[in-house]
PDB file of N, CA and C in Angstrom:
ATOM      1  N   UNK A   1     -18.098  -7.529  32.558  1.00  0.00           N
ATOM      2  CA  UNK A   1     -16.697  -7.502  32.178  1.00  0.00           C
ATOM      3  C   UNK A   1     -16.497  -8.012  30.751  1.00  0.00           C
ATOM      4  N   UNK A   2     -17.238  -9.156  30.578  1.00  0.00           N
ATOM      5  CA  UNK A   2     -17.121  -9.988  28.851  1.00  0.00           C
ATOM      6  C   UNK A   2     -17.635  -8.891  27.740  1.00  0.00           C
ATOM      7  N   UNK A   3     -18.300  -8.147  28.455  1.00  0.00           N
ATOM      8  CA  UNK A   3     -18.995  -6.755  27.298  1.00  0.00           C
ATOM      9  C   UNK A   3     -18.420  -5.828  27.100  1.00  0.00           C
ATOM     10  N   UNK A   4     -17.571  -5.263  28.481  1.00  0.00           N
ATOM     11  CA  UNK A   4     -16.369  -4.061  27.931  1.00  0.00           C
ATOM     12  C   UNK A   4     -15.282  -4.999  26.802  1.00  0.00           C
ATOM     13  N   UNK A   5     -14.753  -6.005  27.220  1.00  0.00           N
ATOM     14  CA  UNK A   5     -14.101  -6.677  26.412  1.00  0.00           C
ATOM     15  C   UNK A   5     -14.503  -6.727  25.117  1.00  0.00           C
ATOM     16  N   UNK A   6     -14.991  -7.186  24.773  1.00  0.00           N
ATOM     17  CA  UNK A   6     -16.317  -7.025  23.407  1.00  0.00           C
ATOM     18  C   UNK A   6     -15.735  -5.767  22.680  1.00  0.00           C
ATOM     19  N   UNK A   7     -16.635  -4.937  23.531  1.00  0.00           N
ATOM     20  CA  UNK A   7     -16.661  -3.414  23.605  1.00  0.00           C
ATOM     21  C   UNK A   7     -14.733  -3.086  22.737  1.00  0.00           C
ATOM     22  N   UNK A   8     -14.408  -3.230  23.702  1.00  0.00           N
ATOM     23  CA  UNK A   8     -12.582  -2.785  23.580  1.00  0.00           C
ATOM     24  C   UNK A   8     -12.713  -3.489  22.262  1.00  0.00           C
ATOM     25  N   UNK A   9     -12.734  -4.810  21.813  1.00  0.00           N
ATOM     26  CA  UNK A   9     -12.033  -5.507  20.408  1.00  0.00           C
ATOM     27  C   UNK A   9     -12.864  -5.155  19.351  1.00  0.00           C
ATOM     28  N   UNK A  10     -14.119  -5.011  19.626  1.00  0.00           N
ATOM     29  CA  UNK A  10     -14.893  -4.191  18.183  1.00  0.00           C
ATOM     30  C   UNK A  10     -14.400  -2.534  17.777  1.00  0.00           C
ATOM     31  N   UNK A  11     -13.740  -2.049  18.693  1.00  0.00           N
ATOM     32  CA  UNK A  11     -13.284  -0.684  19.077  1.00  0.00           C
ATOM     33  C   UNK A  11     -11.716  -1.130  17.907  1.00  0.00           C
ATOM     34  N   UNK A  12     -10.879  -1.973  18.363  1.00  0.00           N
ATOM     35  CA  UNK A  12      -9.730  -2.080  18.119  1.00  0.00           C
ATOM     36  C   UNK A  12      -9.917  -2.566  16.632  1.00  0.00           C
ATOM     37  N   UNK A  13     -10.973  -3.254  15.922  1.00  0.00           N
ATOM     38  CA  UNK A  13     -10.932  -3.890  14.884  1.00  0.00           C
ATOM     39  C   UNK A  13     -11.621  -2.340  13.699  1.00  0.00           C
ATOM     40  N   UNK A  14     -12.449  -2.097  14.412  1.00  0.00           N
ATOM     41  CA  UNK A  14     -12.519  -0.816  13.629  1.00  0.00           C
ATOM     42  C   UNK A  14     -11.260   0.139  13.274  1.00  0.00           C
ATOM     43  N   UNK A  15     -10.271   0.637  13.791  1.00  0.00           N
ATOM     44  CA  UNK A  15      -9.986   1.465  13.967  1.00  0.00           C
ATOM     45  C   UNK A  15      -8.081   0.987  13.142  1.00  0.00           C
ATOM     46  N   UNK A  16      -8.553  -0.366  13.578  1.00  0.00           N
ATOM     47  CA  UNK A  16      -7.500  -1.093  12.371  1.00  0.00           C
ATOM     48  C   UNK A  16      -8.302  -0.967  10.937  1.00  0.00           C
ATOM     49  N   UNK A  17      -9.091  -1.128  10.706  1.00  0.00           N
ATOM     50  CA  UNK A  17      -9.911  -1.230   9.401  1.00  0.00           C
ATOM     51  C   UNK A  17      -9.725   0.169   8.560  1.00  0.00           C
ATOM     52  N   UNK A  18      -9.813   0.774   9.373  1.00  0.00           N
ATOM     53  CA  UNK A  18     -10.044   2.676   9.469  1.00  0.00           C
ATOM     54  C   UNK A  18      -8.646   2.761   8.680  1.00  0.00           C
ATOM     55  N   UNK A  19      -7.549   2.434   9.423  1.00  0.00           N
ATOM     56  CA  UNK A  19      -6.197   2.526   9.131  1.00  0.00           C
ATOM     57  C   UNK A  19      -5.574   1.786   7.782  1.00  0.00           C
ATOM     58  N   UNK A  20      -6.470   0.729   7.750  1.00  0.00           N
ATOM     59  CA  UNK A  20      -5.727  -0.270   6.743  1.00  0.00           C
ATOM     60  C   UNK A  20      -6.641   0.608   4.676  1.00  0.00           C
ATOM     61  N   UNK A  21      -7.712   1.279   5.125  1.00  0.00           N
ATOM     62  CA  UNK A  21      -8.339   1.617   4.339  1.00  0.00           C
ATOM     63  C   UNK A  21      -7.728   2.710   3.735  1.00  0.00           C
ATOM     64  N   UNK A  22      -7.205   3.753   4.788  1.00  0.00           N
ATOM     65  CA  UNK A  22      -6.306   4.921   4.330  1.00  0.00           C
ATOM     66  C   UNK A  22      -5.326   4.993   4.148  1.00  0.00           C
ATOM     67  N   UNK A  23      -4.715   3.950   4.293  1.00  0.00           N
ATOM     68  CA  UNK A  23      -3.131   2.954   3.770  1.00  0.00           C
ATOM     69  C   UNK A  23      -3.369   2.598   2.096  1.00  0.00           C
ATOM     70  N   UNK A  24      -4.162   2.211   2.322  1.00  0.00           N
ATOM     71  CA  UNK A  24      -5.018   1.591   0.780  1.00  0.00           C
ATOM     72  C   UNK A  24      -4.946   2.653   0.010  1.00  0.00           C
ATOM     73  N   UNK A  25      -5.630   3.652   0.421  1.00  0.00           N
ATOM     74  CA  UNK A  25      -5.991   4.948  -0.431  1.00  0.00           C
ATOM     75  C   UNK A  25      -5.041   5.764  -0.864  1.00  0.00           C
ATOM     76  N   UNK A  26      -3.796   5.783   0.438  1.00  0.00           N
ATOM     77  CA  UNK A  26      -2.752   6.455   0.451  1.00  0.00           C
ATOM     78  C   UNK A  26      -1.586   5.630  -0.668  1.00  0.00           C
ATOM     79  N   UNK A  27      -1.996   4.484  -1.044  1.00  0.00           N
ATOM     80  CA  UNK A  27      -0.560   3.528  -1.670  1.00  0.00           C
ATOM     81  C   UNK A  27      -1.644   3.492  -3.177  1.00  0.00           C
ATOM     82  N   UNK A  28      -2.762   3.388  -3.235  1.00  0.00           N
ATOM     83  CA  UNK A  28      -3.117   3.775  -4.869  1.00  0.00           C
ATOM     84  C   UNK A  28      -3.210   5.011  -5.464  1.00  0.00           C
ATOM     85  N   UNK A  29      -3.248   6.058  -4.626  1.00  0.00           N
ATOM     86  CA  UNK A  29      -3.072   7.769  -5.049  1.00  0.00           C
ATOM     87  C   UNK A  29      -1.522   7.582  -5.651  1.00  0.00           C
ATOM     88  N   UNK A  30      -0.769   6.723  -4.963  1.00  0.00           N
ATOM     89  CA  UNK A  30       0.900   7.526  -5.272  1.00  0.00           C
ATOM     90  C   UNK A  30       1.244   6.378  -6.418  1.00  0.00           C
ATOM     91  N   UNK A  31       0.266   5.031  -6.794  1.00  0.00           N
ATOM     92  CA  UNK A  31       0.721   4.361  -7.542  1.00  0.00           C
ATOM     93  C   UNK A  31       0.089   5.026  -8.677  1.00  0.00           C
ATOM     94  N   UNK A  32      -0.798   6.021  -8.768  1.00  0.00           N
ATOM     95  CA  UNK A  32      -1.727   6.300  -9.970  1.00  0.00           C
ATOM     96  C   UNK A  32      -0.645   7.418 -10.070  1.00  0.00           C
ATOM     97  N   UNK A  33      -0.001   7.837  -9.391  1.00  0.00           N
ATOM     98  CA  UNK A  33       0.729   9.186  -9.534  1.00  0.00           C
ATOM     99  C   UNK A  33       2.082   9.066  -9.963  1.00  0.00           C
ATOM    100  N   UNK A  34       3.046   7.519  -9.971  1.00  0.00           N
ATOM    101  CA  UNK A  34       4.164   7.501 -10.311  1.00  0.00           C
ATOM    102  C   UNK A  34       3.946   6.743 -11.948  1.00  0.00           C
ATOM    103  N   UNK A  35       2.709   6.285 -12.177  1.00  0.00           N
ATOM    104  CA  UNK A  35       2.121   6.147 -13.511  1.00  0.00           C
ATOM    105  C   UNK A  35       2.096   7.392 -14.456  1.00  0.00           C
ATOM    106  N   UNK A  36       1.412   7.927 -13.962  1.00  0.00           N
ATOM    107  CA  UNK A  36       0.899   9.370 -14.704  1.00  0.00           C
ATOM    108  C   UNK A  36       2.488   9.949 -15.102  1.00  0.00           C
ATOM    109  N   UNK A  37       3.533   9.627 -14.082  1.00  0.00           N
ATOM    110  CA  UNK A  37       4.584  10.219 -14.546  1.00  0.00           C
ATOM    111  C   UNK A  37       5.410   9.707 -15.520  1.00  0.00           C
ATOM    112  N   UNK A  38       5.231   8.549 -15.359  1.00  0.00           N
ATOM    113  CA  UNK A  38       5.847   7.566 -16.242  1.00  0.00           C
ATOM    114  C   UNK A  38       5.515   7.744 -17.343  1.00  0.00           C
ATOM    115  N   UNK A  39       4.431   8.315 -17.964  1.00  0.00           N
ATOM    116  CA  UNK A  39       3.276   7.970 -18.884  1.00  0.00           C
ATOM    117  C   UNK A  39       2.990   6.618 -19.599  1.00  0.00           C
ATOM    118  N   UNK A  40       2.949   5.851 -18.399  1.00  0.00           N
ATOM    119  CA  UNK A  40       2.104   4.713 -18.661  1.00  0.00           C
ATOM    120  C   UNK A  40       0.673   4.710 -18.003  1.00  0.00           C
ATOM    121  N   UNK A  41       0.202   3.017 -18.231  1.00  0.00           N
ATOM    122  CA  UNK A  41      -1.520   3.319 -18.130  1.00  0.00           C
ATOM    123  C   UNK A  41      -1.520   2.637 -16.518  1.00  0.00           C
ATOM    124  N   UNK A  42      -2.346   2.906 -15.866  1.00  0.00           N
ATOM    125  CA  UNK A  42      -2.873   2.239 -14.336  1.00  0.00           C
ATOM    126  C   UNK A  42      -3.389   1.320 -14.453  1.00  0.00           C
ATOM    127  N   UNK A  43      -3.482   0.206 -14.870  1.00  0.00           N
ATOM    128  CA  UNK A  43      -4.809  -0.794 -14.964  1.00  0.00           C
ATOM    129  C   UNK A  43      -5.304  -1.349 -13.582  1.00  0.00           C
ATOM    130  N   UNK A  44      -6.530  -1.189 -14.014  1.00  0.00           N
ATOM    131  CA  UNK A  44      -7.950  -1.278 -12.679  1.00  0.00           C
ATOM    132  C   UNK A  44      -7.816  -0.443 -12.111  1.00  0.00           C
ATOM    133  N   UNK A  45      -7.223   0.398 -11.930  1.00  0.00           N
ATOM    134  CA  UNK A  45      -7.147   1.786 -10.780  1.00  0.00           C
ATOM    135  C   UNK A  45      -7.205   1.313  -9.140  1.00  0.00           C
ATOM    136  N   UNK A  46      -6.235   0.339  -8.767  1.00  0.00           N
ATOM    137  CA  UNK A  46      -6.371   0.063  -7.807  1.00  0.00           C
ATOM    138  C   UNK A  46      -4.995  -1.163  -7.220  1.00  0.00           C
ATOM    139  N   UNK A  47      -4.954  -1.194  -6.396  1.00  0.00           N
ATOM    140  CA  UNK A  47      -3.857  -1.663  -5.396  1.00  0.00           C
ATOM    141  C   UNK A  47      -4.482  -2.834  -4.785  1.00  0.00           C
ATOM    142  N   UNK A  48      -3.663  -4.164  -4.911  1.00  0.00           N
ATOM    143  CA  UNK A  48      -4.068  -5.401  -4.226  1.00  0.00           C
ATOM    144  C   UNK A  48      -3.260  -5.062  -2.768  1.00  0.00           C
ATOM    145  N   UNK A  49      -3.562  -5.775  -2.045  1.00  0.00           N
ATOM    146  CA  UNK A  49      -2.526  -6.258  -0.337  1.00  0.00           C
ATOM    147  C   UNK A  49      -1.960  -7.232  -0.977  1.00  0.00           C
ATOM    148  N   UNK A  50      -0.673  -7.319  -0.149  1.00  0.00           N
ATOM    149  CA  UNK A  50       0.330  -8.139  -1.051  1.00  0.00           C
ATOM    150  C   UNK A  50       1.245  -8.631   0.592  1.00  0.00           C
ATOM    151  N   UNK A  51       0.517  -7.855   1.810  1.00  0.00           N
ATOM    152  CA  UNK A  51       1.260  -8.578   2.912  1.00  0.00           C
ATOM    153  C   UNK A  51       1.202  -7.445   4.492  1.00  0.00           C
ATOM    154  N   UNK A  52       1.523  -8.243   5.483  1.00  0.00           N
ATOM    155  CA  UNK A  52       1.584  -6.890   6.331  1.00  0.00           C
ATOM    156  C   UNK A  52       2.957  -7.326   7.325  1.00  0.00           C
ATOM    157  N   UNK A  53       3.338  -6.708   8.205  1.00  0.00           N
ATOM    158  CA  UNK A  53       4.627  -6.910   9.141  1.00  0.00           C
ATOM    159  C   UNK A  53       4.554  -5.788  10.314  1.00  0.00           C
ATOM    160  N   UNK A  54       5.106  -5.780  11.251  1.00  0.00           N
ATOM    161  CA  UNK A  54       5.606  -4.662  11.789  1.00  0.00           C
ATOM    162  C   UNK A  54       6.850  -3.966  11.833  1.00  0.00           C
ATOM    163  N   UNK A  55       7.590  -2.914  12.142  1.00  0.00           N
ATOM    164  CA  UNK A  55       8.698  -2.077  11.898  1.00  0.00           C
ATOM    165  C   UNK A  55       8.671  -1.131  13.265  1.00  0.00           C
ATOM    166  N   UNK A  56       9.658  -1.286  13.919  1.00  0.00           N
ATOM    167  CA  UNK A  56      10.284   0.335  14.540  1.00  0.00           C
ATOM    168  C   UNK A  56      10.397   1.491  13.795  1.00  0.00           C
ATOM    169  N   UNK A  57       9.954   2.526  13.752  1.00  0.00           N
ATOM    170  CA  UNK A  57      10.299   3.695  13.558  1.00  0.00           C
ATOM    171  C   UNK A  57      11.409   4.434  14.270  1.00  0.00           C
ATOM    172  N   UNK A  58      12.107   5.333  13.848  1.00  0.00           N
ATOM    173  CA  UNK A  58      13.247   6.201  14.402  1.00  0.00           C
ATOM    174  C   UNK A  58      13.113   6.517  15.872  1.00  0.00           C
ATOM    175  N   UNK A  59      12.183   6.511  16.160  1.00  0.00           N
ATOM    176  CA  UNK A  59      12.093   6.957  17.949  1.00  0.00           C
ATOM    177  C   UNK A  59      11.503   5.570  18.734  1.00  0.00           C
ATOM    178  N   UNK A  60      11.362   4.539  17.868  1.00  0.00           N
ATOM    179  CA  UNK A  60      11.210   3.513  18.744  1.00  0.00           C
ATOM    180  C   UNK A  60       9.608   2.876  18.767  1.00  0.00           C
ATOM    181  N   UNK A  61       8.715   3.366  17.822  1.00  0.00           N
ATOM    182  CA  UNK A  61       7.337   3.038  18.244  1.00  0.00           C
ATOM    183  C   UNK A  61       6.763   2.199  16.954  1.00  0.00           C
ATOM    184  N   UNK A  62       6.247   1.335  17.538  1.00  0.00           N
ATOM    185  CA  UNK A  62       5.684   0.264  16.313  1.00  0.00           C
ATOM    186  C   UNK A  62       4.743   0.430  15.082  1.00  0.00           C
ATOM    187  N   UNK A  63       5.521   0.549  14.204  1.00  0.00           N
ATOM    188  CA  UNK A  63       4.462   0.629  13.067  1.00  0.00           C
ATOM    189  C   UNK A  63       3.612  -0.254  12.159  1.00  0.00           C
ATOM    190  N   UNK A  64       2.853  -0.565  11.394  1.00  0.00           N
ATOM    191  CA  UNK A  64       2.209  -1.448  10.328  1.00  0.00           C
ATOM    192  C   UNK A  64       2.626  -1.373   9.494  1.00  0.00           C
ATOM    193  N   UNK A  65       3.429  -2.454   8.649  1.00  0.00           N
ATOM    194  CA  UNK A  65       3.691  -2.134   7.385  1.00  0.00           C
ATOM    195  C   UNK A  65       3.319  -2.781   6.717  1.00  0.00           C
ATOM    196  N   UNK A  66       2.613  -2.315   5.431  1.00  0.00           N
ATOM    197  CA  UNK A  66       1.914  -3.111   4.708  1.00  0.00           C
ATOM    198  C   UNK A  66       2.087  -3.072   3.406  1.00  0.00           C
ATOM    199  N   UNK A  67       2.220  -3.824   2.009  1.00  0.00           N
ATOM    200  CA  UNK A  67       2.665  -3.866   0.744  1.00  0.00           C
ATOM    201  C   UNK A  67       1.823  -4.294  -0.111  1.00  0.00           C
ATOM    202  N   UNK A  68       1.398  -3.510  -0.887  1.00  0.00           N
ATOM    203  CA  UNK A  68       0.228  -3.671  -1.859  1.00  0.00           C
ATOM    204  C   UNK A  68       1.180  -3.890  -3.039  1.00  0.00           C
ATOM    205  N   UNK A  69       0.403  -4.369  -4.516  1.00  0.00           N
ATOM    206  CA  UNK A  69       1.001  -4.345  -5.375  1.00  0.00           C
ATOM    207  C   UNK A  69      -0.086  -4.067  -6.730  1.00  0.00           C
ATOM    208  N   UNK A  70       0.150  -3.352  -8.022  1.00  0.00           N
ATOM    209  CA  UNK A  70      -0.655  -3.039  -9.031  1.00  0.00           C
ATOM    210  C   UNK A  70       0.089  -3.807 -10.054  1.00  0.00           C
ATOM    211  N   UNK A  71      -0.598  -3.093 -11.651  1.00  0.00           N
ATOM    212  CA  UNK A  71      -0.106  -3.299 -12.942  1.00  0.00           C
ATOM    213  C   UNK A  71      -0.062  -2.084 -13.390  1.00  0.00           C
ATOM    214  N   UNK A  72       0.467  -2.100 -14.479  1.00  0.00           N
ATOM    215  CA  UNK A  72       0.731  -1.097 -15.519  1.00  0.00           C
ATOM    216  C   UNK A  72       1.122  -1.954 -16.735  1.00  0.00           C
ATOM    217  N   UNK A  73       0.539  -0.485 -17.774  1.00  0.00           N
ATOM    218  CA  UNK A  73       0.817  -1.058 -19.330  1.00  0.00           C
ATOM    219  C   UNK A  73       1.596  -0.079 -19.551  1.00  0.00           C
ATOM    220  N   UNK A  74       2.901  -0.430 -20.409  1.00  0.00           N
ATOM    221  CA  UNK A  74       3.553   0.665 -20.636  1.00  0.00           C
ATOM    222  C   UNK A  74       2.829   0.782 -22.577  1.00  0.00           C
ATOM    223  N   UNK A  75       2.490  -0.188 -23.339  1.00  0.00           N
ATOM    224  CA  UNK A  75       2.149  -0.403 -24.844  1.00  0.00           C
ATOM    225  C   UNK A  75       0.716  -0.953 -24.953  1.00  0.00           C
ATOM    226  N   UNK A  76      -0.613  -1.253 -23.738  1.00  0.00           N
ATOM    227  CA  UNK A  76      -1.744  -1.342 -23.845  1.00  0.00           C
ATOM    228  C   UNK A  76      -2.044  -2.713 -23.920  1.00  0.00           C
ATOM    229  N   UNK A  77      -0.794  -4.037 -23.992  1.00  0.00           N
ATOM    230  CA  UNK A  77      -1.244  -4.831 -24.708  1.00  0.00           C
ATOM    231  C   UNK A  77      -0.686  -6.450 -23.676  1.00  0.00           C
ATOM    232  N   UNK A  78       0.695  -5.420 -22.801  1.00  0.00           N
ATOM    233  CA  UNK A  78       1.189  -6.307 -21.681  1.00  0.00           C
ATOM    234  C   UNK A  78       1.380  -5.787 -20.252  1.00  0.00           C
ATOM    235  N   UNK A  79       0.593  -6.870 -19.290  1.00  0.00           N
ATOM    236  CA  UNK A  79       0.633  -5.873 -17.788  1.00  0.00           C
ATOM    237  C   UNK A  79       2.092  -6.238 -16.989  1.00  0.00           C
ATOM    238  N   UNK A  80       2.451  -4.837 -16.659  1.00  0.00           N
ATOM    239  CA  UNK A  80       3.978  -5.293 -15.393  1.00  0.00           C
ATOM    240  C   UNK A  80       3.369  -4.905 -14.354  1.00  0.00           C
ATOM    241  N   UNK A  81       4.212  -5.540 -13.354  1.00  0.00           N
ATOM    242  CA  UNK A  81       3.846  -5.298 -11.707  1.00  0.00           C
ATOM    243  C   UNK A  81       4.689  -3.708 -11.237  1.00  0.00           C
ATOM    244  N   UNK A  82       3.708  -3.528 -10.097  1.00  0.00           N
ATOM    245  CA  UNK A  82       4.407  -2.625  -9.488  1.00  0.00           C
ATOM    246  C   UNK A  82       4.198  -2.811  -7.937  1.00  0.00           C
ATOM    247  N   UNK A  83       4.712  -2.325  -6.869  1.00  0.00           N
ATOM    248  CA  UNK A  83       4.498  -2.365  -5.639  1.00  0.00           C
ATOM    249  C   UNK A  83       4.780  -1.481  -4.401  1.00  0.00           C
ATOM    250  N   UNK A  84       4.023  -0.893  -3.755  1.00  0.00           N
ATOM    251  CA  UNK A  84       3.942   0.146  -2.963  1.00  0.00           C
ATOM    252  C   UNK A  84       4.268  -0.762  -1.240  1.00  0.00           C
ATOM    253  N   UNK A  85       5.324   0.198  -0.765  1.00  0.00           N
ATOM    254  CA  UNK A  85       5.090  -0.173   0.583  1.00  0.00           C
ATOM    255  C   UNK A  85       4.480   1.129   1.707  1.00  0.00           C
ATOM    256  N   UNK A  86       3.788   0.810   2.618  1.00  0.00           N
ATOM    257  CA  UNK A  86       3.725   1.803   3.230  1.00  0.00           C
ATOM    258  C   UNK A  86       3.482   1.410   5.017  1.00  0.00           C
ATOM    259  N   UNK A  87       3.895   2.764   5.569  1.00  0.00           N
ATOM    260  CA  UNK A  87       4.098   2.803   7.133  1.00  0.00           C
ATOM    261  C   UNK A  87       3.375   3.409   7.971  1.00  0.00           C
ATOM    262  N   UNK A  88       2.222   3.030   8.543  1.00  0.00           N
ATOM    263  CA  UNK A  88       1.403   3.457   8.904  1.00  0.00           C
ATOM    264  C   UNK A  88       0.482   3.687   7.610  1.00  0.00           C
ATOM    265  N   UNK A  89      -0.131   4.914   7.886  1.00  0.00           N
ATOM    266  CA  UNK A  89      -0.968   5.697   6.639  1.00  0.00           C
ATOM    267  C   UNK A  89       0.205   6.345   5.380  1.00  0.00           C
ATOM    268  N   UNK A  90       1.565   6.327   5.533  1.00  0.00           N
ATOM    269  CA  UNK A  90       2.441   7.242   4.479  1.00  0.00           C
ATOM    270  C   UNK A  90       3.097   6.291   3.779  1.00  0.00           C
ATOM    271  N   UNK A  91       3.257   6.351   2.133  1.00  0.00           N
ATOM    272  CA  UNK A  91       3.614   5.620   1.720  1.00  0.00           C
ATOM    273  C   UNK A  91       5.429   6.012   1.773  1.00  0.00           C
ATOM    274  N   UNK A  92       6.369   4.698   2.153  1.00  0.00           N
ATOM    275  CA  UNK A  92       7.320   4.447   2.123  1.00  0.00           C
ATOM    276  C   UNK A  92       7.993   4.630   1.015  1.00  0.00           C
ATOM    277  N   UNK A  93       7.678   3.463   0.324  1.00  0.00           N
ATOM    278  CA  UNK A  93       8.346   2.913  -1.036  1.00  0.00           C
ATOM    279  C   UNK A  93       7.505   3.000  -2.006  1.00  0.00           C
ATOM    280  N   UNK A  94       8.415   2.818  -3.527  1.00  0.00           N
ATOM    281  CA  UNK A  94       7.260   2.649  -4.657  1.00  0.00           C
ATOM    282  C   UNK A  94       7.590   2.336  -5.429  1.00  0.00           C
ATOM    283  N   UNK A  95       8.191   0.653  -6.021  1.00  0.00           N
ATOM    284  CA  UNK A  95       8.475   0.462  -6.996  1.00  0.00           C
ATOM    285  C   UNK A  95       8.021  -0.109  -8.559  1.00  0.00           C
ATOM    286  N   UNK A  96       8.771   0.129  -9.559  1.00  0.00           N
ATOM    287  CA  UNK A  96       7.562  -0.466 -10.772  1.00  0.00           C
ATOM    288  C   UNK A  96       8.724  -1.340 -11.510  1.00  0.00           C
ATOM    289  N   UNK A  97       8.655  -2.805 -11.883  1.00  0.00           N
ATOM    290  CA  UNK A  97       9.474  -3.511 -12.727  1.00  0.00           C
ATOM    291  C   UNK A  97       9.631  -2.853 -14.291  1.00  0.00           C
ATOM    292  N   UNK A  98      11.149  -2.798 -14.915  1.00  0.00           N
ATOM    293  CA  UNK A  98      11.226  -2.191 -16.154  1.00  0.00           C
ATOM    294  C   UNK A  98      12.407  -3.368 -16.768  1.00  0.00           C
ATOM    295  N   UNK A  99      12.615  -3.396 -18.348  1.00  0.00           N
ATOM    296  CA  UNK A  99      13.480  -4.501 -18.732  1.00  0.00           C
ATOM    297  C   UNK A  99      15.110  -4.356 -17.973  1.00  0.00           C
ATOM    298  N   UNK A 100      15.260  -3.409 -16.903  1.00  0.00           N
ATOM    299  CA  UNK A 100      16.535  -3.694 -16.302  1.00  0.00           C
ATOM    300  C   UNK A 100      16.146  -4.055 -14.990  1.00  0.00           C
ATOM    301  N   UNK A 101      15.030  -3.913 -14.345  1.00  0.00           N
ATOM    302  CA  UNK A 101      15.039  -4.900 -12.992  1.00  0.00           C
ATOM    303  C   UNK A 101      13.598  -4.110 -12.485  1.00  0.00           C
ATOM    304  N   UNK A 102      14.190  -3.891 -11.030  1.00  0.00           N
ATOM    305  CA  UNK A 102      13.368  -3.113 -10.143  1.00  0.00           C
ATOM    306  C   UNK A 102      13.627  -1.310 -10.114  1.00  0.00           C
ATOM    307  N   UNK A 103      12.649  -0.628 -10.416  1.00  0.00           N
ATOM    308  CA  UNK A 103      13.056   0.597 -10.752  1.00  0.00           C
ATOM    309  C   UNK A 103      12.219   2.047  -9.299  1.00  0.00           C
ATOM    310  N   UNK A 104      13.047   2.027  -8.384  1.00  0.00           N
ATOM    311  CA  UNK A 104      12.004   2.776  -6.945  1.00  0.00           C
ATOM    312  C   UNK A 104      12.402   4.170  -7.641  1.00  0.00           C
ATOM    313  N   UNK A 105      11.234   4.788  -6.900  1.00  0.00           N
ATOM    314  CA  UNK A 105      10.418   6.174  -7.322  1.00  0.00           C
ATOM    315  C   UNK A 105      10.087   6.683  -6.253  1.00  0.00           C
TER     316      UNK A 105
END
């Protein structure tokens, strides 16, 4: 019985890992992509975790939500923040700080 158990939580920790990775992938594709539009620069090409929570969705079923956050240079020389939320694997939100505040995309 202690081995299916086992069994089940190495099962469950994977498959969170699985999820949290393509969350990852899915929230630095769209942060490299609201850059590119901006035409500013990506620096490091990559997305920190910045937190996780859960959320209801519209029909009632529990989701992961999780909030990464990057930089950008808009002049090469100073980094601003930016921050992606996302729900499940799809990114939600996407915002990047500009000299009037918080600017979502």
């Amino acid at each position: 019985m202690i081995e299916l158990l086992l069994l089940l939580t190495l099962l469950a920790l994977i498959l969170y890992f699985n999820d949290a990775a393509l969350a990852r992938d899915a929230a630095r594709m769209r942060a490299r992509e609201a850059c590119d539009s901006l035409g500013v620069q990506f620096l490091d090409q990559s997305v920190a975790f910045a937190g996780i929570s859960l959320k209801r969705n519209s029909l009632g079923q529990i989701k992961i939500v999780r909030r990464y956050r990057f930089e950008f240079s808009r002049d090469r020389a100073e980094r601003e923040a930016g921050w992606v939320r996302t729900v499940g694997r799809q990114v939600e939100t996407l915002a990047v700080h500009s000299e009037t505040g918080w600017q979502y995309l």
